[in-house]
N, C-alpha and C. Protein backbone atom coordinates (compact mmCIF):
# COMPACT_ATOMS: atom_id res chain seq x y z
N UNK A 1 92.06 33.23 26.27
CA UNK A 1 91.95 31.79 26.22
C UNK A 1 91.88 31.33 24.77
N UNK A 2 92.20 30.09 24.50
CA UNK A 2 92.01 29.92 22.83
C UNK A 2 91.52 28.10 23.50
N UNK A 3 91.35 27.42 22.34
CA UNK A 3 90.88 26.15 22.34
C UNK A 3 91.55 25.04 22.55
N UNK A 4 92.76 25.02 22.71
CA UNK A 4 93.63 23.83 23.30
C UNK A 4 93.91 23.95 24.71
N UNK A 5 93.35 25.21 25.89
CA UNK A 5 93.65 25.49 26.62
C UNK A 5 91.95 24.75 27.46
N UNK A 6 92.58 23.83 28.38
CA UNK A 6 91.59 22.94 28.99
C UNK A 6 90.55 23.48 30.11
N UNK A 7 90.61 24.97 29.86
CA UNK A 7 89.43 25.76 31.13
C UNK A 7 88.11 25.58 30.80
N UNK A 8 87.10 25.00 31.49
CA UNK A 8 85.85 25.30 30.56
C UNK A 8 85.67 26.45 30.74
N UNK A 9 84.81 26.75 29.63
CA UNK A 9 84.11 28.27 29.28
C UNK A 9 82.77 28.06 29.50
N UNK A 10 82.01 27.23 29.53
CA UNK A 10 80.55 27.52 29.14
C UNK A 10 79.86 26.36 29.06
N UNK A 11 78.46 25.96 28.34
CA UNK A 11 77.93 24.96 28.16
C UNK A 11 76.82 25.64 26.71
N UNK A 12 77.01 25.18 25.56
CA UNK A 12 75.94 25.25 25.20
C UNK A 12 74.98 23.82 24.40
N UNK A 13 74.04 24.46 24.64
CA UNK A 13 72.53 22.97 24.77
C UNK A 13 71.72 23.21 23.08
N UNK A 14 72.32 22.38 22.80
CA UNK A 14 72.05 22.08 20.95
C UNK A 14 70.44 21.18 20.87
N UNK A 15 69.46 21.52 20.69
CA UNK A 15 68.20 20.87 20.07
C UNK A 15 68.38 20.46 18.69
N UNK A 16 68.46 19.05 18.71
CA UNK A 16 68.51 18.75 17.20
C UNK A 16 67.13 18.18 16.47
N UNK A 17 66.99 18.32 15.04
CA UNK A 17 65.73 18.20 14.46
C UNK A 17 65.92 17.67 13.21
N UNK A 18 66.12 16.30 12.92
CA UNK A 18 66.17 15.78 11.74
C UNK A 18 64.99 15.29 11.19
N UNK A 19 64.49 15.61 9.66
CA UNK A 19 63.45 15.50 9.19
C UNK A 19 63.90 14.67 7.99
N UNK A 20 63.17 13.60 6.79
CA UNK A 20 63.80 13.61 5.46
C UNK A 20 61.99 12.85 5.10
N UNK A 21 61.96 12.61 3.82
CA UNK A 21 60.76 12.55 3.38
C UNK A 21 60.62 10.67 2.32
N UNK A 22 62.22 10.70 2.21
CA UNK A 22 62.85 9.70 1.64
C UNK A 22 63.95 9.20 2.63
N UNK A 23 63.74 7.55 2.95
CA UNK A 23 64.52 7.01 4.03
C UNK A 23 65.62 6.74 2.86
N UNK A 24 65.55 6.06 1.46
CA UNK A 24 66.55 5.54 0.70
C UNK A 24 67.52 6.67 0.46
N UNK A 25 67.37 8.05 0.18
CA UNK A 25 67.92 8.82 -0.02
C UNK A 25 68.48 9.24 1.10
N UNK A 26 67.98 9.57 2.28
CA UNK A 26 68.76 9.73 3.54
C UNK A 26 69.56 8.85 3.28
N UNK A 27 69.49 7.36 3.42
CA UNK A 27 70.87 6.41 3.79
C UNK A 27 71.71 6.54 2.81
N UNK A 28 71.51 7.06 1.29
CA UNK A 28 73.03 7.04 0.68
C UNK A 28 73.30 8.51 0.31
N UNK A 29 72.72 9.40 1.09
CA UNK A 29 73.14 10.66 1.28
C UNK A 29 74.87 10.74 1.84
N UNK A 30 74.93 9.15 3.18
CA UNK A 30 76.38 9.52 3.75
C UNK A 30 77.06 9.18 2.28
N UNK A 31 76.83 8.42 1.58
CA UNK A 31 77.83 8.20 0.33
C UNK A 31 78.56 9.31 -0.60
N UNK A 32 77.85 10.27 -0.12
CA UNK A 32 78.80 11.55 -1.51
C UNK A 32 78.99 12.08 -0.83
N UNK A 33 79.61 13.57 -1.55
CA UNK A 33 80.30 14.24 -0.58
C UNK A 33 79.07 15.53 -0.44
N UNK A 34 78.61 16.38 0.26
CA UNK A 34 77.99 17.65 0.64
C UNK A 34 78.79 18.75 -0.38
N UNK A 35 76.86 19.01 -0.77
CA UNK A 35 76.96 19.54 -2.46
C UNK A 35 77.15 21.16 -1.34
N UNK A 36 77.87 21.95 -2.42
CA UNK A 36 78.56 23.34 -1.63
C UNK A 36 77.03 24.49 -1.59
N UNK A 37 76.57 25.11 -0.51
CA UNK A 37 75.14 26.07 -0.90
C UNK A 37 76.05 27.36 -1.32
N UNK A 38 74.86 28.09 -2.24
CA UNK A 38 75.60 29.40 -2.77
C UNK A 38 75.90 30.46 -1.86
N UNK A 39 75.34 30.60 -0.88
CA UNK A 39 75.26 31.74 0.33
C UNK A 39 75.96 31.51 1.24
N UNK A 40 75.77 29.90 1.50
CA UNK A 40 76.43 29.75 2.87
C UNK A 40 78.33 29.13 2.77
N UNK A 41 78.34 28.43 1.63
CA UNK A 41 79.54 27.89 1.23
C UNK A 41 80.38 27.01 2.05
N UNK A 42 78.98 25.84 2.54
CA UNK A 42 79.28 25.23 2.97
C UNK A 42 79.70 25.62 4.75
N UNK A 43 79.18 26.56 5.33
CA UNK A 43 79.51 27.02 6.74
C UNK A 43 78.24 26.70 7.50
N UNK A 44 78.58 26.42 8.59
CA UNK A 44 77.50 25.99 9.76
C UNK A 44 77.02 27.11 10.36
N UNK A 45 75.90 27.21 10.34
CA UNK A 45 75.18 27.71 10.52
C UNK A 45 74.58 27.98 12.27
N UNK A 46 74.66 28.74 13.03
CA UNK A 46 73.17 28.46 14.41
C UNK A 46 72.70 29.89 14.79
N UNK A 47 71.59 30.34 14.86
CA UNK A 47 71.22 30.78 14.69
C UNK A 47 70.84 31.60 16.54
N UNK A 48 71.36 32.60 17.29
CA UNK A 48 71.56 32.88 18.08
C UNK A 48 70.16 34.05 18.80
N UNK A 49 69.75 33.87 19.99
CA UNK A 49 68.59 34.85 20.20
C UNK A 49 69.50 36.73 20.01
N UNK A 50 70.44 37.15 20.39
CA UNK A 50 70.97 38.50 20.37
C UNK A 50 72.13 38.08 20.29
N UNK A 51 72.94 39.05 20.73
CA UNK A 51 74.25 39.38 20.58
C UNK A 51 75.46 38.95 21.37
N UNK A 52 74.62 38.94 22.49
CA UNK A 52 75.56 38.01 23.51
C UNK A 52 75.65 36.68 23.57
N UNK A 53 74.55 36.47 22.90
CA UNK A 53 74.67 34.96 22.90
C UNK A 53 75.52 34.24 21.54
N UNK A 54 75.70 35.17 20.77
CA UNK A 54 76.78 34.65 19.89
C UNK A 54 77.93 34.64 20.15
N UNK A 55 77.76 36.15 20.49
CA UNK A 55 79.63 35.92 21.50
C UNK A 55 79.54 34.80 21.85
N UNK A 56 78.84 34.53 23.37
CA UNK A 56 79.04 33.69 24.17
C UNK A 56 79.43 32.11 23.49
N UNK A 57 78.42 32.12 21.98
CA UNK A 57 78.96 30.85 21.51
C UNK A 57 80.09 30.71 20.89
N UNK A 58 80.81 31.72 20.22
CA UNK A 58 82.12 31.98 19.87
C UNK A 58 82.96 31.50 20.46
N UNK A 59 83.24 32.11 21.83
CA UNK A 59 83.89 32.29 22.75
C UNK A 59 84.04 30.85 23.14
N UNK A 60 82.74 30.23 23.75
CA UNK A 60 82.71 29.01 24.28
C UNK A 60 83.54 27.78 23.29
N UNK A 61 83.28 28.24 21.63
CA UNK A 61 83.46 27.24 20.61
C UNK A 61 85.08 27.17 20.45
N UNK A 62 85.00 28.56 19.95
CA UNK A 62 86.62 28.91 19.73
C UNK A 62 87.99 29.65 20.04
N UNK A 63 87.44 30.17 21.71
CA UNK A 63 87.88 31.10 22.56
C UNK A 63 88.54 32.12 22.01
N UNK A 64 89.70 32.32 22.33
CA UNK A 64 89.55 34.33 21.48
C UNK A 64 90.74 33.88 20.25
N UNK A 65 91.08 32.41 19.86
CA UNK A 65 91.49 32.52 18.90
C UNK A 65 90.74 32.64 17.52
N UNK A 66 91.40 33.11 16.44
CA UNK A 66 90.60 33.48 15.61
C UNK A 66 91.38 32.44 14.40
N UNK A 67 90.37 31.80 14.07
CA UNK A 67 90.78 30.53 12.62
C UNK A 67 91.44 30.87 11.74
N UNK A 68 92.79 30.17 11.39
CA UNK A 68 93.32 30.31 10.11
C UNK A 68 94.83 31.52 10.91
N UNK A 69 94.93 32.14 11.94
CA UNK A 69 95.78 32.63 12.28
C UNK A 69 96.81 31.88 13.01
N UNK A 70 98.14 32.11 12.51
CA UNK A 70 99.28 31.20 13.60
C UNK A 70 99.91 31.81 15.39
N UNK A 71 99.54 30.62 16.17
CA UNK A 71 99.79 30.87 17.22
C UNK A 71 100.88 29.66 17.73
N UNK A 72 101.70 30.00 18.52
CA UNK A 72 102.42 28.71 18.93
C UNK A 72 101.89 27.74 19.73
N UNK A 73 100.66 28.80 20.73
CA UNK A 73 100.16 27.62 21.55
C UNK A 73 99.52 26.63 20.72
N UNK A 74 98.84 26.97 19.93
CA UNK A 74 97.70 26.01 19.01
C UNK A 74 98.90 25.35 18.31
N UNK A 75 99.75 25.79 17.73
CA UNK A 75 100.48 24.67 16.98
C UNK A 75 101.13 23.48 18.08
N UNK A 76 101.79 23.66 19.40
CA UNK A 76 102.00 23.07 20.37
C UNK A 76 100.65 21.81 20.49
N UNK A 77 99.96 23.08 20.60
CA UNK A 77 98.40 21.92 21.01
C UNK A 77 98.27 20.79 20.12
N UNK A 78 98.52 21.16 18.61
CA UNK A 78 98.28 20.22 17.30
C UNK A 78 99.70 19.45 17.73
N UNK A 79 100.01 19.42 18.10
CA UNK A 79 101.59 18.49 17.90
C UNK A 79 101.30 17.43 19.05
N UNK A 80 100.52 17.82 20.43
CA UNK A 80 100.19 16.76 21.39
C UNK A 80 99.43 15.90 21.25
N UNK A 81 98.48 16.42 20.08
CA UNK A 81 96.65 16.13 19.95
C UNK A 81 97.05 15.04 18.99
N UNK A 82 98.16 15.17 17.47
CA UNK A 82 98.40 13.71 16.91
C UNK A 82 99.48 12.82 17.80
N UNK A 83 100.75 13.08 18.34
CA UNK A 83 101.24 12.47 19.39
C UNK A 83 99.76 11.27 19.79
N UNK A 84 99.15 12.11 20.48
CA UNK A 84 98.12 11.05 21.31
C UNK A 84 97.23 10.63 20.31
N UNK A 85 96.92 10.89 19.16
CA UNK A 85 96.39 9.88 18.33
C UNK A 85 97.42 8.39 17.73
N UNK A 86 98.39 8.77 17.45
CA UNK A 86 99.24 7.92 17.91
C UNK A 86 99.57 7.14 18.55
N UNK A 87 99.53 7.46 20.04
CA UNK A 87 99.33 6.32 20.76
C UNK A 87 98.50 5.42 21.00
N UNK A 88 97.21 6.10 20.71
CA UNK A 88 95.82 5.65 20.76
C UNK A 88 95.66 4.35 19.74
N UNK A 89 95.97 4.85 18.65
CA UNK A 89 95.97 4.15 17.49
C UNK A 89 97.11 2.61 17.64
N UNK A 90 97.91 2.68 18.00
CA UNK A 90 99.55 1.41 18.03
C UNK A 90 98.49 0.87 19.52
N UNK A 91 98.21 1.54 20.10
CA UNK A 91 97.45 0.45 21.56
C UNK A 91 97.02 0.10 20.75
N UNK A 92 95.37 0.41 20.12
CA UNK A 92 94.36 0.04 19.80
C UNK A 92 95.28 -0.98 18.60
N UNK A 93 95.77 -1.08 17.81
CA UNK A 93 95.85 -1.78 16.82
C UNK A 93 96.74 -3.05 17.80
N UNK A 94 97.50 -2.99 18.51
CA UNK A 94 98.12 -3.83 19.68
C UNK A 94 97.77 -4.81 20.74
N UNK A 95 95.98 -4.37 21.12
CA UNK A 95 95.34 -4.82 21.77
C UNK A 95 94.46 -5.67 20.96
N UNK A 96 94.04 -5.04 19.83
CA UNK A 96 93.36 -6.13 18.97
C UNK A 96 93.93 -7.42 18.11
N UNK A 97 95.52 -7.57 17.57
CA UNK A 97 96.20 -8.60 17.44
C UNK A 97 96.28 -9.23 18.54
N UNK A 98 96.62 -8.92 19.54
CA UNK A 98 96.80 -9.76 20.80
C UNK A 98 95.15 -10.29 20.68
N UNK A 99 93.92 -9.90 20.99
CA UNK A 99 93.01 -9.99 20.92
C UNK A 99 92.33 -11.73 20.08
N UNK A 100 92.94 -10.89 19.08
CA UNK A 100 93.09 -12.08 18.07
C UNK A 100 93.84 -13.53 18.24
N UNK A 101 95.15 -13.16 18.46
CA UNK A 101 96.10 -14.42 18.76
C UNK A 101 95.46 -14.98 20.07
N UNK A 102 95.35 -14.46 20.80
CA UNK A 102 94.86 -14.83 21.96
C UNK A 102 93.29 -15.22 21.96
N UNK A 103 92.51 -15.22 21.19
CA UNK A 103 91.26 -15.98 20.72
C UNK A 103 90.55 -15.62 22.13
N UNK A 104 90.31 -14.19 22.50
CA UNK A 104 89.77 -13.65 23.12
C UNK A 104 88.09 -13.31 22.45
N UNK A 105 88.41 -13.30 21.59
CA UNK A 105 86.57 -13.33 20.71
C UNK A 105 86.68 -14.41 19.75
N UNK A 106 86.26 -15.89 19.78
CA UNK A 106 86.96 -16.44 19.32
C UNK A 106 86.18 -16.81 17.89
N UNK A 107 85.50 -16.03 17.37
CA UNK A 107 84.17 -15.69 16.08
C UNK A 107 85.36 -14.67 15.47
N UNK A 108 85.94 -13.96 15.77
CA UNK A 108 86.83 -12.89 15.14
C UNK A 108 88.17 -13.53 14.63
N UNK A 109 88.46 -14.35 15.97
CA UNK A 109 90.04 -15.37 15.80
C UNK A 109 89.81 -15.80 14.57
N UNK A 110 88.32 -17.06 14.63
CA UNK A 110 88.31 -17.87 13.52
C UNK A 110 88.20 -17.24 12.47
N UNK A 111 87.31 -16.43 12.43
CA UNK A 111 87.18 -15.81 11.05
C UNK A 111 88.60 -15.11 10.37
N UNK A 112 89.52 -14.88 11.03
CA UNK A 112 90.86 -14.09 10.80
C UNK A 112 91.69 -15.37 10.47
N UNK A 113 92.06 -16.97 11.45
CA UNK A 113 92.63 -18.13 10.80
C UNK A 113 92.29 -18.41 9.78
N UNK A 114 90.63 -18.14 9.24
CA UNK A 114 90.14 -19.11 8.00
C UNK A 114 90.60 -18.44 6.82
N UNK A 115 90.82 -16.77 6.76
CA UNK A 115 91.14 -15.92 6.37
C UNK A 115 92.94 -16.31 6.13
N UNK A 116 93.48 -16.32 6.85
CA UNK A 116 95.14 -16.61 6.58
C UNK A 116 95.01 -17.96 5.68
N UNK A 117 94.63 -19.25 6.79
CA UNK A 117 95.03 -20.78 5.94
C UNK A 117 93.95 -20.43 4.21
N UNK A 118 93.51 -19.45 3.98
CA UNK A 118 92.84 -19.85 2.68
C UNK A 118 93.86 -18.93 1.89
N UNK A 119 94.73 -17.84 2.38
CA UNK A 119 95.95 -17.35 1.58
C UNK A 119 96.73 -18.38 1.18
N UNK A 120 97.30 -19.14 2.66
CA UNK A 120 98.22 -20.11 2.76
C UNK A 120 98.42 -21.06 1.81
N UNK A 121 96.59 -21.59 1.79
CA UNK A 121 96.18 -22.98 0.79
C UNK A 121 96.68 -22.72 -0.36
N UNK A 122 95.76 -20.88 -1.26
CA UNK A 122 96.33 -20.61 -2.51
C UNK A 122 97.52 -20.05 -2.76
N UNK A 123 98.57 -20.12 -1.74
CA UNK A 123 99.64 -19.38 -2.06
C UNK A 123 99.59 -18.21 -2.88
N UNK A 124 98.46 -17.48 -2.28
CA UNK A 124 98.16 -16.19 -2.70
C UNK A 124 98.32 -15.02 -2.12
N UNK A 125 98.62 -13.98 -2.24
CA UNK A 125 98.57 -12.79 -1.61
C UNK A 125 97.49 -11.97 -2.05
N UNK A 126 96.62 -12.13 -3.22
CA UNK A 126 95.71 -11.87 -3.65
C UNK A 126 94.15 -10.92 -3.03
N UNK A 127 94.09 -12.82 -1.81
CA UNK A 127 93.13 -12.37 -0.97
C UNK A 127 92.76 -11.66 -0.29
N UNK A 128 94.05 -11.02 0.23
CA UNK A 128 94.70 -10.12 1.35
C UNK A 128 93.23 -9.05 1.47
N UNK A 129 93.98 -7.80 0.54
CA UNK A 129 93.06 -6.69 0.56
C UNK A 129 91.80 -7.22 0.87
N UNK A 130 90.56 -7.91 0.19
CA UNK A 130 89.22 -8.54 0.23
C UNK A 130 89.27 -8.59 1.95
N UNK A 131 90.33 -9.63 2.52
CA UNK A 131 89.63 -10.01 3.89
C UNK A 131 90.22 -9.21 4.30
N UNK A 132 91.08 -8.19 4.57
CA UNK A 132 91.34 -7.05 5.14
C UNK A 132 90.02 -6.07 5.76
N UNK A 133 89.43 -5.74 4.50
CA UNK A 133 88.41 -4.92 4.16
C UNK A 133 87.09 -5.57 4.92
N UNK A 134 87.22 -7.28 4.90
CA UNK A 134 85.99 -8.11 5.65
C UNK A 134 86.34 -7.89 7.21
N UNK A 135 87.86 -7.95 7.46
CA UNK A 135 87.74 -8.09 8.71
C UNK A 135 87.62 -6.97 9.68
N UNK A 136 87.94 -5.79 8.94
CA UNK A 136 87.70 -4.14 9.13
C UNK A 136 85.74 -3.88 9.77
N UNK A 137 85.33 -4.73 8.33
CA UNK A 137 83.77 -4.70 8.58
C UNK A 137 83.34 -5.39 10.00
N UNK A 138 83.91 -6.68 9.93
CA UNK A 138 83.53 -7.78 11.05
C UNK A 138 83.83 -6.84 12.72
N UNK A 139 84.91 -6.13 12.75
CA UNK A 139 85.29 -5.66 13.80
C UNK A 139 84.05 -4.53 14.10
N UNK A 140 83.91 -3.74 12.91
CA UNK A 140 83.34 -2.61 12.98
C UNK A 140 81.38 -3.55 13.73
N UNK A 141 81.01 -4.39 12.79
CA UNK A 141 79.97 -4.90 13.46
C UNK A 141 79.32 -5.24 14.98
N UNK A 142 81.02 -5.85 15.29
CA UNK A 142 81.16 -6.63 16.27
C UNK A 142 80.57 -5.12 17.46
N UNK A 143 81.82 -4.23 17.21
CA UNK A 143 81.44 -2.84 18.11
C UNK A 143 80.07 -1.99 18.08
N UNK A 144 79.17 -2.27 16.65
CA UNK A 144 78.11 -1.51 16.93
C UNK A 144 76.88 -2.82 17.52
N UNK A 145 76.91 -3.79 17.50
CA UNK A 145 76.40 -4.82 18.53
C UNK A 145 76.68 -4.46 19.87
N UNK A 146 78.13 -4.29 20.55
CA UNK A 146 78.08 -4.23 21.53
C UNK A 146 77.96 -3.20 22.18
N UNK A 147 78.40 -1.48 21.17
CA UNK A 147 77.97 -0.43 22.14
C UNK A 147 76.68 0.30 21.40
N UNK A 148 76.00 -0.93 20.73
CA UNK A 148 75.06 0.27 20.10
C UNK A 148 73.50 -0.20 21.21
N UNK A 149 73.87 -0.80 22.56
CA UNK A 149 73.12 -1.13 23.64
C UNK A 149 72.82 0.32 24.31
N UNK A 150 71.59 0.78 25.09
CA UNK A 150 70.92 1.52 25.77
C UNK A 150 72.04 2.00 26.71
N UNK A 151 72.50 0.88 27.31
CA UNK A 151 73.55 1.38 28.27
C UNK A 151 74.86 2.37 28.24
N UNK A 152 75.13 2.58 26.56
CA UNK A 152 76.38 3.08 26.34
C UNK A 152 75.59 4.31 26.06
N UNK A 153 74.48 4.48 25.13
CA UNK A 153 74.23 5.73 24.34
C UNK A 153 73.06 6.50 25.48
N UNK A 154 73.20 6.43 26.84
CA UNK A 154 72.26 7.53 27.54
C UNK A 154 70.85 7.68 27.18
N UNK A 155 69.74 6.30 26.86
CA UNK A 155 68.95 6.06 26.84
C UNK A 155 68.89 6.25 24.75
N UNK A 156 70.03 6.68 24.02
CA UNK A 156 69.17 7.22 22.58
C UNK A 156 69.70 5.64 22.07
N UNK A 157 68.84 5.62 20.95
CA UNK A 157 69.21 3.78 20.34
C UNK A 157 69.75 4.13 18.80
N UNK A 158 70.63 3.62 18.11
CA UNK A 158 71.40 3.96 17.18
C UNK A 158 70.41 2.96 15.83
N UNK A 159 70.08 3.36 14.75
CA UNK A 159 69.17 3.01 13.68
C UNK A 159 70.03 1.30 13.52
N UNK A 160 69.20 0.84 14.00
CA UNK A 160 69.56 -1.29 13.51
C UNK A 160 69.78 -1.24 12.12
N UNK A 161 70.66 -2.54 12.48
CA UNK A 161 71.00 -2.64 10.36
C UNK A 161 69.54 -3.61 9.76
N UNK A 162 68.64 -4.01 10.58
CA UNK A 162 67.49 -4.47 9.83
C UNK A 162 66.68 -3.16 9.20
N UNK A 163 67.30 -2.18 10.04
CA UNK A 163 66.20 -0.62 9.81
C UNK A 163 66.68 -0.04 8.68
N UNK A 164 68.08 -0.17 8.31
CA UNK A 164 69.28 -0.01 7.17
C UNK A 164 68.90 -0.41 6.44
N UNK A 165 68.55 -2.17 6.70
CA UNK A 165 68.70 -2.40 5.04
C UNK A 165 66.71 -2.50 4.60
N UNK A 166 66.39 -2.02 5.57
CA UNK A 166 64.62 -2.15 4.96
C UNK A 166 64.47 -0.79 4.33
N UNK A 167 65.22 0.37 4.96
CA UNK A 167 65.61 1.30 4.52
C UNK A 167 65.83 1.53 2.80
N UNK A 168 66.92 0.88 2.65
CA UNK A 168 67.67 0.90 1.18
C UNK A 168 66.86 0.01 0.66
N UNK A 169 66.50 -1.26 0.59
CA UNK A 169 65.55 -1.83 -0.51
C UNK A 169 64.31 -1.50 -0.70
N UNK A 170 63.34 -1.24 0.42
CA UNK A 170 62.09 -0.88 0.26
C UNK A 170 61.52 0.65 0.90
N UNK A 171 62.62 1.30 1.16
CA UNK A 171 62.35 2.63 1.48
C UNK A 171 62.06 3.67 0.36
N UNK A 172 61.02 4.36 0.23
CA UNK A 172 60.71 5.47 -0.72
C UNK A 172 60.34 6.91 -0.10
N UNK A 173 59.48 7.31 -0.64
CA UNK A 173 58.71 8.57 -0.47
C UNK A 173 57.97 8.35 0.87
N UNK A 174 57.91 8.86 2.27
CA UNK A 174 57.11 8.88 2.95
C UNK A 174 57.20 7.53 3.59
N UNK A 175 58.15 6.67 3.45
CA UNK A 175 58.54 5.42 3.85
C UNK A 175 58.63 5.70 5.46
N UNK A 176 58.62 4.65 6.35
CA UNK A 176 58.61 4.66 7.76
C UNK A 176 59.07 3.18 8.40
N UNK A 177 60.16 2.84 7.98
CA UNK A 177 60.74 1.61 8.45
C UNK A 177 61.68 1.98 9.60
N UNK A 178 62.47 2.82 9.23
CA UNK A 178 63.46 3.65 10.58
C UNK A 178 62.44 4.31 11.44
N UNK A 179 62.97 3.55 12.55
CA UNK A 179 61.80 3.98 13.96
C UNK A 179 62.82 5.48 14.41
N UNK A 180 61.89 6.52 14.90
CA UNK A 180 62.32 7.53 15.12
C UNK A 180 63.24 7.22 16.72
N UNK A 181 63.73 8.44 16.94
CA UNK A 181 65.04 8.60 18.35
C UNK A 181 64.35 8.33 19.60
N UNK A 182 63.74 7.37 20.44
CA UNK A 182 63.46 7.82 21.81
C UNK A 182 63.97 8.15 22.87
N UNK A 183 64.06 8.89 23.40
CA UNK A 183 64.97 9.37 24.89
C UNK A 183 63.88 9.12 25.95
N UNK A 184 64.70 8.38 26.76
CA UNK A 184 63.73 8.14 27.79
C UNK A 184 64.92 8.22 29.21
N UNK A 185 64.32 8.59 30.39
CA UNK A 185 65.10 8.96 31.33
C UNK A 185 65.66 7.36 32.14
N UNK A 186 66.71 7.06 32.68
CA UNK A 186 66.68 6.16 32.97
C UNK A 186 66.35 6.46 34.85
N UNK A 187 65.45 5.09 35.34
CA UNK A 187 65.03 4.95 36.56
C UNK A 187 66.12 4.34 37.46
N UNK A 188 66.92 5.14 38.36
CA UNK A 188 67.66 5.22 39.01
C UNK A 188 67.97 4.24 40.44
N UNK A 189 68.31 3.06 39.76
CA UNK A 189 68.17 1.66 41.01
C UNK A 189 68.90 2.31 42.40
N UNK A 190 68.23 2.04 43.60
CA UNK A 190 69.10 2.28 44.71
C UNK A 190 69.30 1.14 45.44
């Protein structure tokens, strides 16, 4: 079996444990890039009880292909996998002009008209990039408002941008403005 081949293999159950001591430094940690360690060189790491259970995570992760070797199936596989990013991408960019013209969110419409007639006004092309980049943001907002709700993420709640930005201005050493992860089970209406 190798990894483009759709059989499951397995399940494995990841405990995660994030710690930091500095909230400001956590948040512009995503800003650079991951400094290289001398030992590990940058490789992920998990740490397995014996022997079978590494297999088993191997196996499960990357089935019996082995990385960096050429196979046709995997190249096949890579040729379907952008194909369908492709499509994904011309919908998605297809559905959201329509979206737009069609003043289906109509806070996004306007903000995208006020955005054109102020090119229009300065007979500029200038502006372009700037509200490009605003309206990239505005979209991106719009989506973590609406799926960053209980209902999408399986009871976990995604860090608020009030928690962000109390974070970055007044976050230090031992700071505690970002409320930690709660998981809570949800009660099952009948």
């Amino acid at each position: 079996q190798n990894a483009y081949v759709t059989h499951p293999r397995g399940v494995i159950h990841l405990r995660l444990k994030l710690e930091w001591n500095n909230e400001r430094k956590a948040l512009l940690s995503y800003l650079k890039l991951p400094t290289k360690t001398e030992k590990l060189g940058n490789a992920i790491t998990l740490n397995c009880a014996d022997t079978k259970a590494f297999r088993n995570v191997v196996l499960t992760i990357q089935g019996k292909d082995v990385p960096g070797r050429y196979k046709q199936i995997v190249m096949k596989g890579l040729q379907r996998e952008m194909k369908l990013y492709k499509v994904v991408m011309k919908n998605a960019v297809k559905e959201q002009m329509q979206d737009i013209v069609f003043w289906v969110s109509p806070f996004t419409s306007l903000c995208f008209f006020v955005a054109w007639m102020h090119c229009v006004y300065s007979n500029s092309v200038v502006y372009v990039p700037a509200y490009f980049v605003a309206g990239v943001n505005a979209i991106l907002l719009k989506n973590y408002l609406y799926f960053g709700k209980d209902d999408y993420n399986a009871g976990f709640t995604p860090i608020t941008i009030s928690e962000m930005l109390l974070g970055l201005i007044l976050g230090g050493d031992h700071s505690s403005y970002i409320k930690s992860v709660q998981v809570s089970r949800k009660i099952q209406k009948s």
